[in-house]
C-alpha atoms as a PDB file:
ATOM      1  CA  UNK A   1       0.000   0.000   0.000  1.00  0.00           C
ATOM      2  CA  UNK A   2      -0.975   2.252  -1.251  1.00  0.00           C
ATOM      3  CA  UNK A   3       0.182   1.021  -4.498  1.00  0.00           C
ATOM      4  CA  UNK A   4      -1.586  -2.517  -5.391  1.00  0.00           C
ATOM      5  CA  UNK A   5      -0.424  -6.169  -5.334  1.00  0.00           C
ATOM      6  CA  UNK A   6       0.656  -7.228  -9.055  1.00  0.00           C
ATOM      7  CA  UNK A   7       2.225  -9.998 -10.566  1.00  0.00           C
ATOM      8  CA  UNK A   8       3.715 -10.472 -13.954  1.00  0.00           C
ATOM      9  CA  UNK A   9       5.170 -14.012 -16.224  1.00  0.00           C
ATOM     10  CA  UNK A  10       6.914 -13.805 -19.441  1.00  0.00           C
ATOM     11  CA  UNK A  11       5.870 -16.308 -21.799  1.00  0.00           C
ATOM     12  CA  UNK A  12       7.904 -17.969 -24.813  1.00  0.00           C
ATOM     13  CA  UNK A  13       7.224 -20.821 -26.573  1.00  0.00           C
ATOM     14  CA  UNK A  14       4.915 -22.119 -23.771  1.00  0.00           C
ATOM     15  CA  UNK A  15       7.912 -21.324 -21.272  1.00  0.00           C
ATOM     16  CA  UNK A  16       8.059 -18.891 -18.697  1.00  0.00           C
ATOM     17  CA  UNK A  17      10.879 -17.154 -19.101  1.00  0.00           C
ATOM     18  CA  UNK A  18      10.827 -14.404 -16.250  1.00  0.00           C
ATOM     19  CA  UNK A  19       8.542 -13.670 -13.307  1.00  0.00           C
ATOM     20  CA  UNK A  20       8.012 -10.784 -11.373  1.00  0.00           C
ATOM     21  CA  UNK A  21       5.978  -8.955  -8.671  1.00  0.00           C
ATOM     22  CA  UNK A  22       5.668  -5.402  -7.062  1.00  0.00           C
ATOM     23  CA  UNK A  23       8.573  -4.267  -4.611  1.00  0.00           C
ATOM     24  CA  UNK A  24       7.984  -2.393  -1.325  1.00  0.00           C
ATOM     25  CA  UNK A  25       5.919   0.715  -1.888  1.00  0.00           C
ATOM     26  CA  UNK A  26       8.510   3.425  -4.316  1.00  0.00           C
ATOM     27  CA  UNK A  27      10.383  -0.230  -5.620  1.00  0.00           C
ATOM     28  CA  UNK A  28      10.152  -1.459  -8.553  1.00  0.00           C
ATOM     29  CA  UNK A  29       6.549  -2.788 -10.123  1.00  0.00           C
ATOM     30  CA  UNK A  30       5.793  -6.103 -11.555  1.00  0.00           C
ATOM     31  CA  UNK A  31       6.067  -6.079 -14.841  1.00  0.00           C
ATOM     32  CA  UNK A  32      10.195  -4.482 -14.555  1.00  0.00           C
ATOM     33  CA  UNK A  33      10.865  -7.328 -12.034  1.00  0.00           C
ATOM     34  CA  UNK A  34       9.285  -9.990 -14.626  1.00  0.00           C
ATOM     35  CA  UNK A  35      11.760  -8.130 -17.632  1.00  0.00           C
ATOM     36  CA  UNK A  36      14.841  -8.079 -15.155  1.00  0.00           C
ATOM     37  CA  UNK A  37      14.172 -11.832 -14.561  1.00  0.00           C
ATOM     38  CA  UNK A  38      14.604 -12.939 -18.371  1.00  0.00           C
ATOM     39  CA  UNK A  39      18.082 -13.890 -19.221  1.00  0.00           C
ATOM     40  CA  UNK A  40      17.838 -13.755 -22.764  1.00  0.00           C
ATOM     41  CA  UNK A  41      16.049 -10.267 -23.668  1.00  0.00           C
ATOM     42  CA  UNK A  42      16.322 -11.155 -27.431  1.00  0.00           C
ATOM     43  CA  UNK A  43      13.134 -13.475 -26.651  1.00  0.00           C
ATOM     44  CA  UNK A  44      11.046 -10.880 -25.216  1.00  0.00           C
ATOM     45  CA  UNK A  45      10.456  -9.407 -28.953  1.00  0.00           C
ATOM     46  CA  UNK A  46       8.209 -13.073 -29.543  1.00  0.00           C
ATOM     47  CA  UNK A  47       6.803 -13.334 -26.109  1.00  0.00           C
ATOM     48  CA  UNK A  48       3.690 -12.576 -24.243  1.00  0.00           C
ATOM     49  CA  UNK A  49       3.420 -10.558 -21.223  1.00  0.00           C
ATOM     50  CA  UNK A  50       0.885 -11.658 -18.495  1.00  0.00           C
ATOM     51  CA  UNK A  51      -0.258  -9.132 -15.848  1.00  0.00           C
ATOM     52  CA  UNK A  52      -2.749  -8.967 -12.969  1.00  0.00           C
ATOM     53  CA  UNK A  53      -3.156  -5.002 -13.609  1.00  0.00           C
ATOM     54  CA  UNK A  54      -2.942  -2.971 -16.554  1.00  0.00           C
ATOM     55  CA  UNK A  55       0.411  -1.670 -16.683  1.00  0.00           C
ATOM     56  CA  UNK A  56       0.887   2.077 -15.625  1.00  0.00           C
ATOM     57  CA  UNK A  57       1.529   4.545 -18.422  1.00  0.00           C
ATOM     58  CA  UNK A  58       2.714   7.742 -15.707  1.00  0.00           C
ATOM     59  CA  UNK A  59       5.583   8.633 -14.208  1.00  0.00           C
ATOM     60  CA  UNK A  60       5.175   7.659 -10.078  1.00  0.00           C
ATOM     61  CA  UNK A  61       7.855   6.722  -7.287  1.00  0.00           C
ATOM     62  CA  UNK A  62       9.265   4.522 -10.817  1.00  0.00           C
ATOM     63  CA  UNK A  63       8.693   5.172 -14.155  1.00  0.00           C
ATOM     64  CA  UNK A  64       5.898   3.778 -16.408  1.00  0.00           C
ATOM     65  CA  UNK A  65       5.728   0.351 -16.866  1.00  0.00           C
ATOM     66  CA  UNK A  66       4.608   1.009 -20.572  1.00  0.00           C
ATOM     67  CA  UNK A  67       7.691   2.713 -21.538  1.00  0.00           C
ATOM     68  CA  UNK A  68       9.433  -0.631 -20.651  1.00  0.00           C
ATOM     69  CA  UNK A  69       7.483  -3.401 -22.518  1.00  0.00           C
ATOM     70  CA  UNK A  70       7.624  -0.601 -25.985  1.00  0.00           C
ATOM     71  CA  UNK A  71      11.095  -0.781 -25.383  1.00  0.00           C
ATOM     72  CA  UNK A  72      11.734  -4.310 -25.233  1.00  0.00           C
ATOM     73  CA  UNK A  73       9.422  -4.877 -28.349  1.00  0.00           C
ATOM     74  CA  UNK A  74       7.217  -7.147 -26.410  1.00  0.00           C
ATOM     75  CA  UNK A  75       4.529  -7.856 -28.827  1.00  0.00           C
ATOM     76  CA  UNK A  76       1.308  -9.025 -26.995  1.00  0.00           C
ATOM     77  CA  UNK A  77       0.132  -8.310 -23.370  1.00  0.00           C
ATOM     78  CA  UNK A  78      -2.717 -10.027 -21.437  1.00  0.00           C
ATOM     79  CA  UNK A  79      -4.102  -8.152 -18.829  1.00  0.00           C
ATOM     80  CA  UNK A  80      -6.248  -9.402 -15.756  1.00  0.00           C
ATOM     81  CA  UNK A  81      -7.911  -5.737 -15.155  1.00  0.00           C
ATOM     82  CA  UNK A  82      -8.277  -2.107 -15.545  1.00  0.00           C
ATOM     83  CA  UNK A  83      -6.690  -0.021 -12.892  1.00  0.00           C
ATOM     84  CA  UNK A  84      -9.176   1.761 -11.077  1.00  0.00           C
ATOM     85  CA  UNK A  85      -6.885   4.714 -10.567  1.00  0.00           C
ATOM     86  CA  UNK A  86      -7.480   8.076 -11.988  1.00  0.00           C
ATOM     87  CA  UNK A  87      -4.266   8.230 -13.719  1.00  0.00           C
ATOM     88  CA  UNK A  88      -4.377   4.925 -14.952  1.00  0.00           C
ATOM     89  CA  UNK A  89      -7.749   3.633 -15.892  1.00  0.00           C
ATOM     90  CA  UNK A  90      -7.097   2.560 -19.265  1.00  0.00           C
ATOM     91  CA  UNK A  91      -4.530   5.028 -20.322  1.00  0.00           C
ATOM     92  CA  UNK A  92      -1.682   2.215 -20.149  1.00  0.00           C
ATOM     93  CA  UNK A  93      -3.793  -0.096 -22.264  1.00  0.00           C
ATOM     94  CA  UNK A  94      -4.216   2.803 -24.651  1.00  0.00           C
ATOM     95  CA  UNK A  95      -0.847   3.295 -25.122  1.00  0.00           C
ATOM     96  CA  UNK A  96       0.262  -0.140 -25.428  1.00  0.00           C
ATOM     97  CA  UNK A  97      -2.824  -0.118 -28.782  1.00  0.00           C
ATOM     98  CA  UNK A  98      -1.317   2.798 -29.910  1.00  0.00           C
ATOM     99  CA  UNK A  99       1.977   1.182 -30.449  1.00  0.00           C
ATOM    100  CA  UNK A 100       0.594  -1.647 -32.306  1.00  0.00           C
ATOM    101  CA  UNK A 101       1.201  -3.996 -29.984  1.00  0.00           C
ATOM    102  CA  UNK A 102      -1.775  -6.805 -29.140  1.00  0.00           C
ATOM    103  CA  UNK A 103      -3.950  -6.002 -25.423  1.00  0.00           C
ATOM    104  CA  UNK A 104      -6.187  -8.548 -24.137  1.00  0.00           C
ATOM    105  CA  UNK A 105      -8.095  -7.467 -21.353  1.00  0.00           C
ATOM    106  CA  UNK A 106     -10.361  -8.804 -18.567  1.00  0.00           C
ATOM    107  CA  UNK A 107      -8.899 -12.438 -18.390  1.00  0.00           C
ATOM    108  CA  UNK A 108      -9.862 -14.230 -14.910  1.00  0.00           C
ATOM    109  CA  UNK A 109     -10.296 -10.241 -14.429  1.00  0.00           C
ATOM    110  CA  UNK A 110     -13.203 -11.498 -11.296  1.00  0.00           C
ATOM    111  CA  UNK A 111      -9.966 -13.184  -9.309  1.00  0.00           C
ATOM    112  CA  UNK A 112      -7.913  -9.994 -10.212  1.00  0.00           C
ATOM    113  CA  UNK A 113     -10.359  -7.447  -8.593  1.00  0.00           C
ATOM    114  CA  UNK A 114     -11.065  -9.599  -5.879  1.00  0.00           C
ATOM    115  CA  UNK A 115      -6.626  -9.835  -5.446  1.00  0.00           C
ATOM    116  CA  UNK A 116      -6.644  -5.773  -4.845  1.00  0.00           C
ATOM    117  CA  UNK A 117      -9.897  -5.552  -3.350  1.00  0.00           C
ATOM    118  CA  UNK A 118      -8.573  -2.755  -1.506  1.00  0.00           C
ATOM    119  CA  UNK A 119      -7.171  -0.385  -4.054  1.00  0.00           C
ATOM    120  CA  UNK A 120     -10.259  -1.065  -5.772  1.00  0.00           C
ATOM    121  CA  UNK A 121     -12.482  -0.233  -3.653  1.00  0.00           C
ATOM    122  CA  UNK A 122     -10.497   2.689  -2.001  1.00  0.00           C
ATOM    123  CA  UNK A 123     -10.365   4.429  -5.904  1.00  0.00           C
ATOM    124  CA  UNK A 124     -13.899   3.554  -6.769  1.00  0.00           C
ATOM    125  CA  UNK A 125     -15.908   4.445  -3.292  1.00  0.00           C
ATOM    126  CA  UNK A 126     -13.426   6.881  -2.030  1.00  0.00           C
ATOM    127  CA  UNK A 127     -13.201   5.138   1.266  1.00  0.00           C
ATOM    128  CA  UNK A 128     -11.151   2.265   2.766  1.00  0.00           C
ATOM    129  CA  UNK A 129     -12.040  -1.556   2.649  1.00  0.00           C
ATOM    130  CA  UNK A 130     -13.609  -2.124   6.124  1.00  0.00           C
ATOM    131  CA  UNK A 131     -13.460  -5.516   7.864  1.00  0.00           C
ATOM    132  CA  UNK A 132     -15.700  -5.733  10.671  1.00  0.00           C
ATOM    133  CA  UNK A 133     -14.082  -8.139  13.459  1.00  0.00           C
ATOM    134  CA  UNK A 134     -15.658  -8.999  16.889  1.00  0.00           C
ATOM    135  CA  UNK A 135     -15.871 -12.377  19.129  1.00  0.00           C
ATOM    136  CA  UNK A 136     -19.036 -13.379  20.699  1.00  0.00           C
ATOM    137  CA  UNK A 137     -19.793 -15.838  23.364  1.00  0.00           C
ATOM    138  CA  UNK A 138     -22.196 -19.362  22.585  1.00  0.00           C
ATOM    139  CA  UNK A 139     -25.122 -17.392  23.761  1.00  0.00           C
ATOM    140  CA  UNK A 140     -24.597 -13.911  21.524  1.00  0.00           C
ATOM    141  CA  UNK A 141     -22.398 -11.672  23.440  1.00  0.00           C
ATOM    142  CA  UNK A 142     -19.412  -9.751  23.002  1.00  0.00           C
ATOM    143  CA  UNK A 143     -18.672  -8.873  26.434  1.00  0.00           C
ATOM    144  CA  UNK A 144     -20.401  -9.496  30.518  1.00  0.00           C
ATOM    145  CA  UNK A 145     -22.239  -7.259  31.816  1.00  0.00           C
ATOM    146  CA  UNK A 146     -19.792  -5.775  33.878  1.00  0.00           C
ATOM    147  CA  UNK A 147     -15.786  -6.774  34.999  1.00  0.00           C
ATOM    148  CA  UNK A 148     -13.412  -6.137  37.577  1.00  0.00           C
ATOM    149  CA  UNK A 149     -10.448  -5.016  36.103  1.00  0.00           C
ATOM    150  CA  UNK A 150      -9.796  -2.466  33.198  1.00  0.00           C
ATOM    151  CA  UNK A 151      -8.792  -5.358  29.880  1.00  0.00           C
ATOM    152  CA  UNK A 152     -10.010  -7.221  27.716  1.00  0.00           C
ATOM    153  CA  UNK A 153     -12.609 -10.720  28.640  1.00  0.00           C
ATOM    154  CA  UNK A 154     -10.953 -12.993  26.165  1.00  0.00           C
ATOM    155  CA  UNK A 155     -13.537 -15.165  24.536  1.00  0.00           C
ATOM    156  CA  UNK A 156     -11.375 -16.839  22.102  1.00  0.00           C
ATOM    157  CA  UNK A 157      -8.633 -18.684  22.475  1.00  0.00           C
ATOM    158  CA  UNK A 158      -4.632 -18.193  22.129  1.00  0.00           C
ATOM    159  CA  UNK A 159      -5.189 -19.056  18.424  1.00  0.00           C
ATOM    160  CA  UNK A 160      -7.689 -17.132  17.315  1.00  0.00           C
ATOM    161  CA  UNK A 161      -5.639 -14.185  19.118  1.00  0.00           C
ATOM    162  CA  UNK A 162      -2.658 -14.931  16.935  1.00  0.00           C
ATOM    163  CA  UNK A 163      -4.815 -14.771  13.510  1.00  0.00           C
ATOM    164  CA  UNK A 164      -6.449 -11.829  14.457  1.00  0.00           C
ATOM    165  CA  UNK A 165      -3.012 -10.378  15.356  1.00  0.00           C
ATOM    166  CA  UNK A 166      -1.873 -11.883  11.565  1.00  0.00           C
ATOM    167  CA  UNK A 167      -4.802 -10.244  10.499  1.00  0.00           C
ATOM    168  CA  UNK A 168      -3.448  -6.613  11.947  1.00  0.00           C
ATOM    169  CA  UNK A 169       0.192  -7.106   9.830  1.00  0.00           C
ATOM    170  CA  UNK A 170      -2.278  -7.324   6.650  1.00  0.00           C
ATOM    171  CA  UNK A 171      -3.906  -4.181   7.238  1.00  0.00           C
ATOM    172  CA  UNK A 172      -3.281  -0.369   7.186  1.00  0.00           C
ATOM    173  CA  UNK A 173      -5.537   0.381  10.356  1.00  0.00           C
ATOM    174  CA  UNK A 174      -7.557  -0.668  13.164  1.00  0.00           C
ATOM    175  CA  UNK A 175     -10.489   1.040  14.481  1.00  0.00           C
ATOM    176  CA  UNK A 176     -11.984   0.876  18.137  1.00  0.00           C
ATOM    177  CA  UNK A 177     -14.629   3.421  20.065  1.00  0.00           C
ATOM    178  CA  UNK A 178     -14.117   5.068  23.180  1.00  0.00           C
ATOM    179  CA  UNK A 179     -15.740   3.073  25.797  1.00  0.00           C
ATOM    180  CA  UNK A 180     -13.658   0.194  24.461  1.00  0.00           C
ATOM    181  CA  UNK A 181     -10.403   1.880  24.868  1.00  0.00           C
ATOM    182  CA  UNK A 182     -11.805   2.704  28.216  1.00  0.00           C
ATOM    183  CA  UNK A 183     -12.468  -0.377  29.662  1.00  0.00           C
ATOM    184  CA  UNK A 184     -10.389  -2.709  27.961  1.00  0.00           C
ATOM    185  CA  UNK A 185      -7.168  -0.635  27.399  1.00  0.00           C
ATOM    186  CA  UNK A 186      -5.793  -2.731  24.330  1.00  0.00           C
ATOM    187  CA  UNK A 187      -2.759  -2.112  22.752  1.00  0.00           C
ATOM    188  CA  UNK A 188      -4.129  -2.478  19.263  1.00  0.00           C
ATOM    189  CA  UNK A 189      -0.810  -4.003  17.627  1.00  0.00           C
ATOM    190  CA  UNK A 190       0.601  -7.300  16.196  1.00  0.00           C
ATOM    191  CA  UNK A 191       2.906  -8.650  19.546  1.00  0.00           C
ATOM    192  CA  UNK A 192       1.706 -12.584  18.614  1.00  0.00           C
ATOM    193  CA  UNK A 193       2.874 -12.160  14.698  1.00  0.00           C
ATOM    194  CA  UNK A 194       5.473 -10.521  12.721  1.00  0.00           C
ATOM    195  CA  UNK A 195       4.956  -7.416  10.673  1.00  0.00           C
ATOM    196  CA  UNK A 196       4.320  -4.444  10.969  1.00  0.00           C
ATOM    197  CA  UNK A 197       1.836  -2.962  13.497  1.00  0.00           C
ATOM    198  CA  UNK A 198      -1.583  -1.118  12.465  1.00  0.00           C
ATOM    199  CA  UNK A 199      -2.417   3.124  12.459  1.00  0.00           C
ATOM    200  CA  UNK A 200      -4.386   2.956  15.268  1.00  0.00           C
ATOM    201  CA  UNK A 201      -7.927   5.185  15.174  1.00  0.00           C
ATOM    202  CA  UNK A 202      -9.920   5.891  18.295  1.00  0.00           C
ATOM    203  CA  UNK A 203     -12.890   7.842  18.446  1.00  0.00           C
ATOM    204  CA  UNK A 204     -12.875  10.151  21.382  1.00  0.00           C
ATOM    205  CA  UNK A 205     -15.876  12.588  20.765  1.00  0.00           C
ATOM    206  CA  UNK A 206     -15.043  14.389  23.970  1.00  0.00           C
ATOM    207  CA  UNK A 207     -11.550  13.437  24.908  1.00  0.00           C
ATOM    208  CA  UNK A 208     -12.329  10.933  27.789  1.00  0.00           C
ATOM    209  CA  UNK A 209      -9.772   8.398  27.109  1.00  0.00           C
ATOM    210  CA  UNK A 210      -7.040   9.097  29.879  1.00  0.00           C
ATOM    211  CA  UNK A 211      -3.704   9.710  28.702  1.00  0.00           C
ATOM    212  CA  UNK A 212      -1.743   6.782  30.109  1.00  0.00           C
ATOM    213  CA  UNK A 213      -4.348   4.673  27.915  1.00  0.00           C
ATOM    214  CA  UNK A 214      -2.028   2.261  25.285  1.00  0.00           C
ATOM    215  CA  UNK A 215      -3.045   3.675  22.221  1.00  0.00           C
ATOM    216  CA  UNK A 216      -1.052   6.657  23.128  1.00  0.00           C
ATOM    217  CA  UNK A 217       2.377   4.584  23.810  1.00  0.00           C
ATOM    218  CA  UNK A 218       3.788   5.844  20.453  1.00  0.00           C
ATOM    219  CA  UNK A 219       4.401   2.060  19.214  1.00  0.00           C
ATOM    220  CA  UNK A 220       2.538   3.270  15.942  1.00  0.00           C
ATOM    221  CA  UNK A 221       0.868   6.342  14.437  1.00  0.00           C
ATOM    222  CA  UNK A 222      -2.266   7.088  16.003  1.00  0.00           C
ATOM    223  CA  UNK A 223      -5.339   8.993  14.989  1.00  0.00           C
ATOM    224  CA  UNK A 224      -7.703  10.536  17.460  1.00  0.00           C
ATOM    225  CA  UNK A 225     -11.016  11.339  16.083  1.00  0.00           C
ATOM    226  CA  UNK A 226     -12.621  14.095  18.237  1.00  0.00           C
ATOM    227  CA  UNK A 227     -15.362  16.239  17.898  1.00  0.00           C
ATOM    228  CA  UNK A 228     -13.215  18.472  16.089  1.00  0.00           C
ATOM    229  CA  UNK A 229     -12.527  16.390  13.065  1.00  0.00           C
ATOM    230  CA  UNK A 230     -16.240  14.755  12.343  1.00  0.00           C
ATOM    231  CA  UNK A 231     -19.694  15.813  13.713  1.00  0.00           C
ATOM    232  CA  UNK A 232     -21.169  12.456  15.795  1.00  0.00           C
ATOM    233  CA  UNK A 233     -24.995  13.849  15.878  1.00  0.00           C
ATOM    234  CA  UNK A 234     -24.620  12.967  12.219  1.00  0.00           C
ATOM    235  CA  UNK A 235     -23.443  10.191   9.487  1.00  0.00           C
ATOM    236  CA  UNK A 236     -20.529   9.111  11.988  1.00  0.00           C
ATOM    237  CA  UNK A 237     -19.476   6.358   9.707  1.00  0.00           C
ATOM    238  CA  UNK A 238     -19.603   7.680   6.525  1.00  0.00           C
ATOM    239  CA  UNK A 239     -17.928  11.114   7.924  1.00  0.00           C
ATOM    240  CA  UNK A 240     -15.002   8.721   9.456  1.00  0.00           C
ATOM    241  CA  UNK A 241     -14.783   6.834   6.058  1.00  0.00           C
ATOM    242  CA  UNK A 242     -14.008  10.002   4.235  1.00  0.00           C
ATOM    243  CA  UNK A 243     -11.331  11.260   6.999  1.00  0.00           C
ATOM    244  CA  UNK A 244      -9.595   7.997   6.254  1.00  0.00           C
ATOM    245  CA  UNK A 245      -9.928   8.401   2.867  1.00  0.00           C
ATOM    246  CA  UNK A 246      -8.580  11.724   2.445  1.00  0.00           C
ATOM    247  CA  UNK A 247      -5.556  10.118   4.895  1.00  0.00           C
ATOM    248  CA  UNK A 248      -4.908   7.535   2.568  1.00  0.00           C
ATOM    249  CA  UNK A 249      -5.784   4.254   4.515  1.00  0.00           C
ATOM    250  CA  UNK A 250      -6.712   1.537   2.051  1.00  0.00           C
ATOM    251  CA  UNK A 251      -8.284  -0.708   4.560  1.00  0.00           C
ATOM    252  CA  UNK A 252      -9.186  -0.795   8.035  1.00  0.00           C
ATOM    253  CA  UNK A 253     -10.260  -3.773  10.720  1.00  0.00           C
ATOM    254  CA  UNK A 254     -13.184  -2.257  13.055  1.00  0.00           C
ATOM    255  CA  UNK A 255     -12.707  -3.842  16.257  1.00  0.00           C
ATOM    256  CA  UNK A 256     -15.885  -2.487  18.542  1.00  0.00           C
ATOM    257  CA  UNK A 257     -17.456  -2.561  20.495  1.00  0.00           C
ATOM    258  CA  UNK A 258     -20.759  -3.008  20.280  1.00  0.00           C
ATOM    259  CA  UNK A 259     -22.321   0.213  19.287  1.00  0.00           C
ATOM    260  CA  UNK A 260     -19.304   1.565  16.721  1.00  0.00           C
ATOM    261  CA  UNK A 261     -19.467  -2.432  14.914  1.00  0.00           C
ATOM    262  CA  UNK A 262     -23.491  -1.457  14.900  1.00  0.00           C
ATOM    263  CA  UNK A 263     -23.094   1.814  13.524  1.00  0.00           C
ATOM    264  CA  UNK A 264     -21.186   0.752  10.101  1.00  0.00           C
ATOM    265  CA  UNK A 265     -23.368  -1.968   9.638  1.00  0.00           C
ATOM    266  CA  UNK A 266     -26.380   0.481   9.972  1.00  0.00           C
ATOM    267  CA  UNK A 267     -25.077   2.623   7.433  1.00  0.00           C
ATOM    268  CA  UNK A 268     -24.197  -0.545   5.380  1.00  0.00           C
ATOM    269  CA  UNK A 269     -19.921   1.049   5.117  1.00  0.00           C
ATOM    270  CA  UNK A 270     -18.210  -2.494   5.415  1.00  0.00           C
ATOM    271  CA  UNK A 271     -17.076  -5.454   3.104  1.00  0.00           C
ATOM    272  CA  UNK A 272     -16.045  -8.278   5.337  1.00  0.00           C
ATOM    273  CA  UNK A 273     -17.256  -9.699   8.549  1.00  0.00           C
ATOM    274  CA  UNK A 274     -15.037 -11.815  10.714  1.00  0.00           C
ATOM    275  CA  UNK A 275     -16.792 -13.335  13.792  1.00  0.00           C
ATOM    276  CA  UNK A 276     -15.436 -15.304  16.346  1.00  0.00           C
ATOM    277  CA  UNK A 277     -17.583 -17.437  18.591  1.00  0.00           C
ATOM    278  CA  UNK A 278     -16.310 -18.890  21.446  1.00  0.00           C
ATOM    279  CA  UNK A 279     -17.437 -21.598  23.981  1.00  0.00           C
ATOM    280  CA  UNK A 280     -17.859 -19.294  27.048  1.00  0.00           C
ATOM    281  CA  UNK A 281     -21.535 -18.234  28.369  1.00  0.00           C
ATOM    282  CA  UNK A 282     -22.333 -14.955  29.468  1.00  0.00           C
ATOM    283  CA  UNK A 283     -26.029 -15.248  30.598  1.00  0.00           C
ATOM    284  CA  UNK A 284     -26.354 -11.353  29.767  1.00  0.00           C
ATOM    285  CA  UNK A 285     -23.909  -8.552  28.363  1.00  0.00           C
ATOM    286  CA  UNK A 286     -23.547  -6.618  25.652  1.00  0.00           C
ATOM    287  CA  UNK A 287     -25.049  -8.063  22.842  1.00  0.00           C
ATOM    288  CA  UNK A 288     -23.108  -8.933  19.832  1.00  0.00           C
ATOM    289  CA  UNK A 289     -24.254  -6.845  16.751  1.00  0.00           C
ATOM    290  CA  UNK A 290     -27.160  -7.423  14.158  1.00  0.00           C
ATOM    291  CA  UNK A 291     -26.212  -7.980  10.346  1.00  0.00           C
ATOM    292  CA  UNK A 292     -27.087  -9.611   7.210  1.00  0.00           C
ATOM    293  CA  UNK A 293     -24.411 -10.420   4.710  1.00  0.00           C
ATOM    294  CA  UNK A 294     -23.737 -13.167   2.443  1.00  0.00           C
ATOM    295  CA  UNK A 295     -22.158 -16.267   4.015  1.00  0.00           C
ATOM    296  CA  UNK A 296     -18.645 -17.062   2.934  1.00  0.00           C
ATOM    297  CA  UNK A 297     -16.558 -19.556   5.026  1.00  0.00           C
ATOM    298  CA  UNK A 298     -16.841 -21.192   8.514  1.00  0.00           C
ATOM    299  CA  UNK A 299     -13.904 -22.617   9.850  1.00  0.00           C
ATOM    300  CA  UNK A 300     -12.622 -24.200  13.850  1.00  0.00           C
ATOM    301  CA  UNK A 301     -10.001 -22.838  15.904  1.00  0.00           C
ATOM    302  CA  UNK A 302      -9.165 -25.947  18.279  1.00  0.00           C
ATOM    303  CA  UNK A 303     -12.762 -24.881  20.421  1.00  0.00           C
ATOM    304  CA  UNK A 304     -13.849 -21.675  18.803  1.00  0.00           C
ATOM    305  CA  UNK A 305     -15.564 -21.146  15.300  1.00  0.00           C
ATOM    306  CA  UNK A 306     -14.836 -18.526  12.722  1.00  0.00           C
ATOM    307  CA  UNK A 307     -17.259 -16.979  10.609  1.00  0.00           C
ATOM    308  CA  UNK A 308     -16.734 -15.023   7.575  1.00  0.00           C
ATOM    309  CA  UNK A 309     -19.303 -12.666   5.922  1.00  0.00           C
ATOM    310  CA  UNK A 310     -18.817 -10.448   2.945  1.00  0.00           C
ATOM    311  CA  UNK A 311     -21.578  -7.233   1.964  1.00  0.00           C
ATOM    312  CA  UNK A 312     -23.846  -8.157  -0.255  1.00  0.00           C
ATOM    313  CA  UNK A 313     -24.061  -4.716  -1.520  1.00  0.00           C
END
């Protein structure tokens, strides 16, 4: 991020001939990695070029991508997709046509979209991927009524921790409301999994959360959301998906609780739902949130389930 996830082959004769995919963010992008691979260049003049996303045709952190292939002759190029980007969208494809050379586009273009769901998304709604994440217990809640000490009830096990900590490395940010920062205190990184931790966005309409609170411990960037940056007697989650928009986060995880989880699914702003559910009973609590979305996977963790919902939007 924020540039996409790309890969490239070079095809002779029914051989690959050179691979590639895109570097870290300002490195070089797929299609230069698949051209460096090739040993023998004078083969790239009678091969075919296979790429997930239409090649840029702009000069970015690296230069276009078009430039390259018209200089090494290469004659036809298959592309998964159009980039969704402003200053892409078709222009790359253009200029490859314009040099004679032959463009397919649009093959298995369904599993390319659904690769850089993000950057899709982010371009084309102007907001970031959401991923709604919460645990419940057996009997439908996400927390007791009421608790002792100031952290988190765990519902799940150590496993599920871990992939929810995996899950953290994979995205830009992570997203909780005040009351849970309150009374649970989390840190909000990826301590069970390597990589590298989230932005971390709290919403703290009237700055309650008290200063020795984690998410001000300076492990990552945070972002405060106060009653000075959105209005919350209005559209809270559409207002919040447009300040993350305009600060460049692709993709965020909305942790809770309760009531900020409720109000993106109100206002229908998310794309995936990951629920937990564990084997603990509450009796009463806080009751996990109401949705309807279109079932995509259930899968065990040792004694806890995981369910996966996408928008059907």
């Amino acid at each position: 991020m924020p540039n996409p996830s790309v890969g490239a082959v070079i095809v002779y004769e029914d051989q690959i001939i050179g691979e590639g995919f895109t570097a870290a963010y300002g490195g070089p992008h797929a299609e230069v990695n698949a051209i460096k691979n090739v040993k023998d260049k004078s083969l790239l003049k009678e091969a075919t070029l296979y790429v997930s996303l239409e090649p840029c045709s702009h000069f970015g952190k690296t230069p276009p991508c078009c430039d390259l292939i018209l200089k090494h002759d290469i004659p036809r190029i298959v592309v998964g997709t159009m980039d969704p980007h402003s200053v892409v969208a078709g222009n790359g494809i253009k200029k490859l046509q314009d040099a004679g050379k032959n463009v397919t586009v649009g093959v298995l273009e369904k599993e390319c979209i659904a690769l850089n769901r993000r950057f899709f998304t982010f371009h084309q709604k102007k907001r970031p991927y959401i991923i709604l994440k919460w645990a419940e217990s057996k009997d439908g809640f996400i927390a007791p009524t009421s608790k002792s000490e100031q952290k988190p009830v765990w519902i799940t096990n150590d496993y599920s921790r871990q992939l929810v900590h995996k899950w953290r490395t994979e995205e830009q940010a992570i997203l909780i409301g005040t009351q849970t920062a309150i009374d649970d205190n989390p840190k909000l990184n990826a301590r069970d999994w390597y990589g590298k931790n989230p932005i971390k966005i709290v919403l703290d309409q009237k700055n309650r959360i008290p200063k020795e609170n984690y998410i001000f411990d300076n492990q990552s960037e945070t972002l405060l959301i106060t009653a000075d940056k959105i209005n919350f007697d209005k559209k809270v989650g559409k207002q919040i998906s447009t300040l993350l928009f305009e600060n460049d986060i692709q993709s965020v995880i909305i942790e809770g609780g309760s009531r900020t989880l409720q109000t993106f699914l109100d206002e229908n702003l998310w794309d995936e739902a990951r629920i937990f559910k564990g084997p603990i009973v509450f009796g009463t609590g806080v009751k996990a949130p109401q949705y309807k979305g279109t079932f995509i996977s259930k899968s065990s963790i040792r004694n806890d389930e995981l369910l996966i919902f996408k928008n059907h939007d």
